[in-house]
Protein backbone atom coordinates (compact mmCIF):
# COMPACT_ATOMS: atom_id res chain seq x y z
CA UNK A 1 11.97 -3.10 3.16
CA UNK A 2 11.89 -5.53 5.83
CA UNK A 3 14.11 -7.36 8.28
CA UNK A 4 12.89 -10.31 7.47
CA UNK A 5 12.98 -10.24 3.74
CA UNK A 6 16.90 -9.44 3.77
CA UNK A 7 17.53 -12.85 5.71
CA UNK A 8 14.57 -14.47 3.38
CA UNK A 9 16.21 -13.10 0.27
CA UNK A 10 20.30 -13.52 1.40
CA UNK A 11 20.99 -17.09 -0.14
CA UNK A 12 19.51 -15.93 -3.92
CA UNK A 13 19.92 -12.08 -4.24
CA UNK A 14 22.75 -10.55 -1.68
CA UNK A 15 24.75 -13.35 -0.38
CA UNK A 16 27.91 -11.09 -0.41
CA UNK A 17 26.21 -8.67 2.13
CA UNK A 18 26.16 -11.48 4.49
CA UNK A 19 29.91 -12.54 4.36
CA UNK A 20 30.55 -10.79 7.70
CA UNK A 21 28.64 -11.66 10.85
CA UNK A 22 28.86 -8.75 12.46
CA UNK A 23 26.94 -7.18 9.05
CA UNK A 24 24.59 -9.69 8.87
CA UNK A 25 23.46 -9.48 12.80
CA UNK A 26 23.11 -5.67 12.10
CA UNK A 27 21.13 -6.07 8.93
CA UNK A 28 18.59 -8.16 10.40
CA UNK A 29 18.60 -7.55 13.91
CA UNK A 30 18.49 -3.94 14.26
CA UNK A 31 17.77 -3.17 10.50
CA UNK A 32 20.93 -1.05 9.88
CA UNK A 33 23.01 -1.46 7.07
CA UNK A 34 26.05 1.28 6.16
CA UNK A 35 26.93 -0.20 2.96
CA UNK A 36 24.04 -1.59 1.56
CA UNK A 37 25.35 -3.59 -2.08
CA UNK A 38 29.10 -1.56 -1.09
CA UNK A 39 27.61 2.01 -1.73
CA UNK A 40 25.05 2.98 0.22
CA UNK A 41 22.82 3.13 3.87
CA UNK A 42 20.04 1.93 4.02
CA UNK A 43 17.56 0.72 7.16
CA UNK A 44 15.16 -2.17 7.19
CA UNK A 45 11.89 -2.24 9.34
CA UNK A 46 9.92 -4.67 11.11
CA UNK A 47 6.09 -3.74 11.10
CA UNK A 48 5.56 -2.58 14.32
CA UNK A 49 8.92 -0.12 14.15
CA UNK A 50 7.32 1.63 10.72
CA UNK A 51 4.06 1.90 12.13
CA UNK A 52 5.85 3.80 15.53
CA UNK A 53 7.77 5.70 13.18
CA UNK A 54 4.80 7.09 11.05
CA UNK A 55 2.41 7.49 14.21
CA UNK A 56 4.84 9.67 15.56
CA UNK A 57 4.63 12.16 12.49
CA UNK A 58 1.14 12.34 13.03
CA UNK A 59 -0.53 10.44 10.80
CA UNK A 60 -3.12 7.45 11.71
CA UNK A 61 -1.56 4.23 10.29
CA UNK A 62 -5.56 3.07 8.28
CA UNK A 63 -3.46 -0.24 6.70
CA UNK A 64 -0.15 -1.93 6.60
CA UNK A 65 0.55 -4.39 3.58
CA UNK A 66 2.98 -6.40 2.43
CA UNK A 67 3.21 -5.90 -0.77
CA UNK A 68 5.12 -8.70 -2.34
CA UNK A 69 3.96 -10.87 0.26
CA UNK A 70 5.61 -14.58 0.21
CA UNK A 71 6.67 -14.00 -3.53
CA UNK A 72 9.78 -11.77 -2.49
CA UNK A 73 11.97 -14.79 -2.25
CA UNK A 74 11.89 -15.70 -5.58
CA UNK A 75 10.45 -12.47 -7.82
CA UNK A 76 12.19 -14.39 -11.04
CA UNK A 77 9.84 -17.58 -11.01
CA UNK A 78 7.13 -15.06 -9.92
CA UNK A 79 7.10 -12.74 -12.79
CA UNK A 80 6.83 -15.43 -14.71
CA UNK A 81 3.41 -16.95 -14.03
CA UNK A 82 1.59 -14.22 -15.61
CA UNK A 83 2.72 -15.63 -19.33
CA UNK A 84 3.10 -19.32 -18.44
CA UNK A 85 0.72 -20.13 -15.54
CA UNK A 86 -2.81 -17.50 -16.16
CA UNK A 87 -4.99 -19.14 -14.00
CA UNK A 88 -2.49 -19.96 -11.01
CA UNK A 89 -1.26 -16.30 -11.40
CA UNK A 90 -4.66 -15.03 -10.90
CA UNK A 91 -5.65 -17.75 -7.80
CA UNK A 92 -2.08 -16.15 -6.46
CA UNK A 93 -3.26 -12.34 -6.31
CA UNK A 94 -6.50 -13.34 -5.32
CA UNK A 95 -5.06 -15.37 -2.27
CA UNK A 96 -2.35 -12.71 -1.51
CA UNK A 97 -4.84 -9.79 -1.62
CA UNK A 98 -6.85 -11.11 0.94
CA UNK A 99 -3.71 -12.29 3.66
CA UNK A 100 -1.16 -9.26 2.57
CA UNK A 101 -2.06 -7.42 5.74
CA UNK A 102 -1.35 -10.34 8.02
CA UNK A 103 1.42 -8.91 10.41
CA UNK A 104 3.62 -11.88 8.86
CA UNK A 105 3.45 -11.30 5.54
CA UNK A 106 4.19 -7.88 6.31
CA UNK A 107 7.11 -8.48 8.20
CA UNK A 108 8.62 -11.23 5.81
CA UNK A 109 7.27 -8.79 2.13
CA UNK A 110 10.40 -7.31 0.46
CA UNK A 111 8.18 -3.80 0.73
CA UNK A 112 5.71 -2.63 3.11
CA UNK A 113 3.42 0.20 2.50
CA UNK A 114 1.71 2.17 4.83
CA UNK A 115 -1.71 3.59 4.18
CA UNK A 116 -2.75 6.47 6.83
CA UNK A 117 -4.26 10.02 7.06
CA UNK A 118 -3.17 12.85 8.30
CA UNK A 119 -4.64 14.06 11.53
């Protein structure tokens, strides 16, 4: 997950993990988090600190997408197209298929995936 998805997502999904500063600043500055939802650690990326971290297993980063794209924000109203809105749902995947490697719609997707080959 991203930096930039935990800030994006915050005010509708995990308010409570931002009701200390000091938390918050971690979360989305440095991508640590030591009680993610009360329970459990977890680390967010940016793009260019995943990509580092794969290279250096030694794989060749081919692709980086974001695979929510700008939908993370509001997955609810998003799921929902497929039923209510056909034809806008199917504009939407078209348009995000062809920006979801943009470096910012990496860095702001709720999940980034790496495609690569080893060396």
């Amino acid at each position: 997950m991203g930096h930039l998805a935990t800030l994006m997502n915050a005010p509708r999904r995990w308010i409570h993990e931002f009701n200390d500063k000091k938390h918050a600043y971690d979360v989305v500055f440095k991508g640590d988090d030591y009680m993610w939802h009360g329970k459990h650690y977890a680390h967010f990326f940016l793009r260019d600190e995943f990509e580092k971290l794969v290279k250096s297993t030694g794989i060749d980063v081919l692709e980086m997408v974001g695979l929510e794209g700008l939908a993370s924000p509001d997955p609810d109203a998003f799921n929902l197209l497929p039923k209510k809105y056909p034809k806008a749902y199917k504009n939407w995947i078209e348009l995000h298929y062809k920006i979801c490697t943009n470096p910012t719609i990496v860095d702001t997707s709720g999940h980034i995936l790496i495609v690569g080959k080893k060396k």
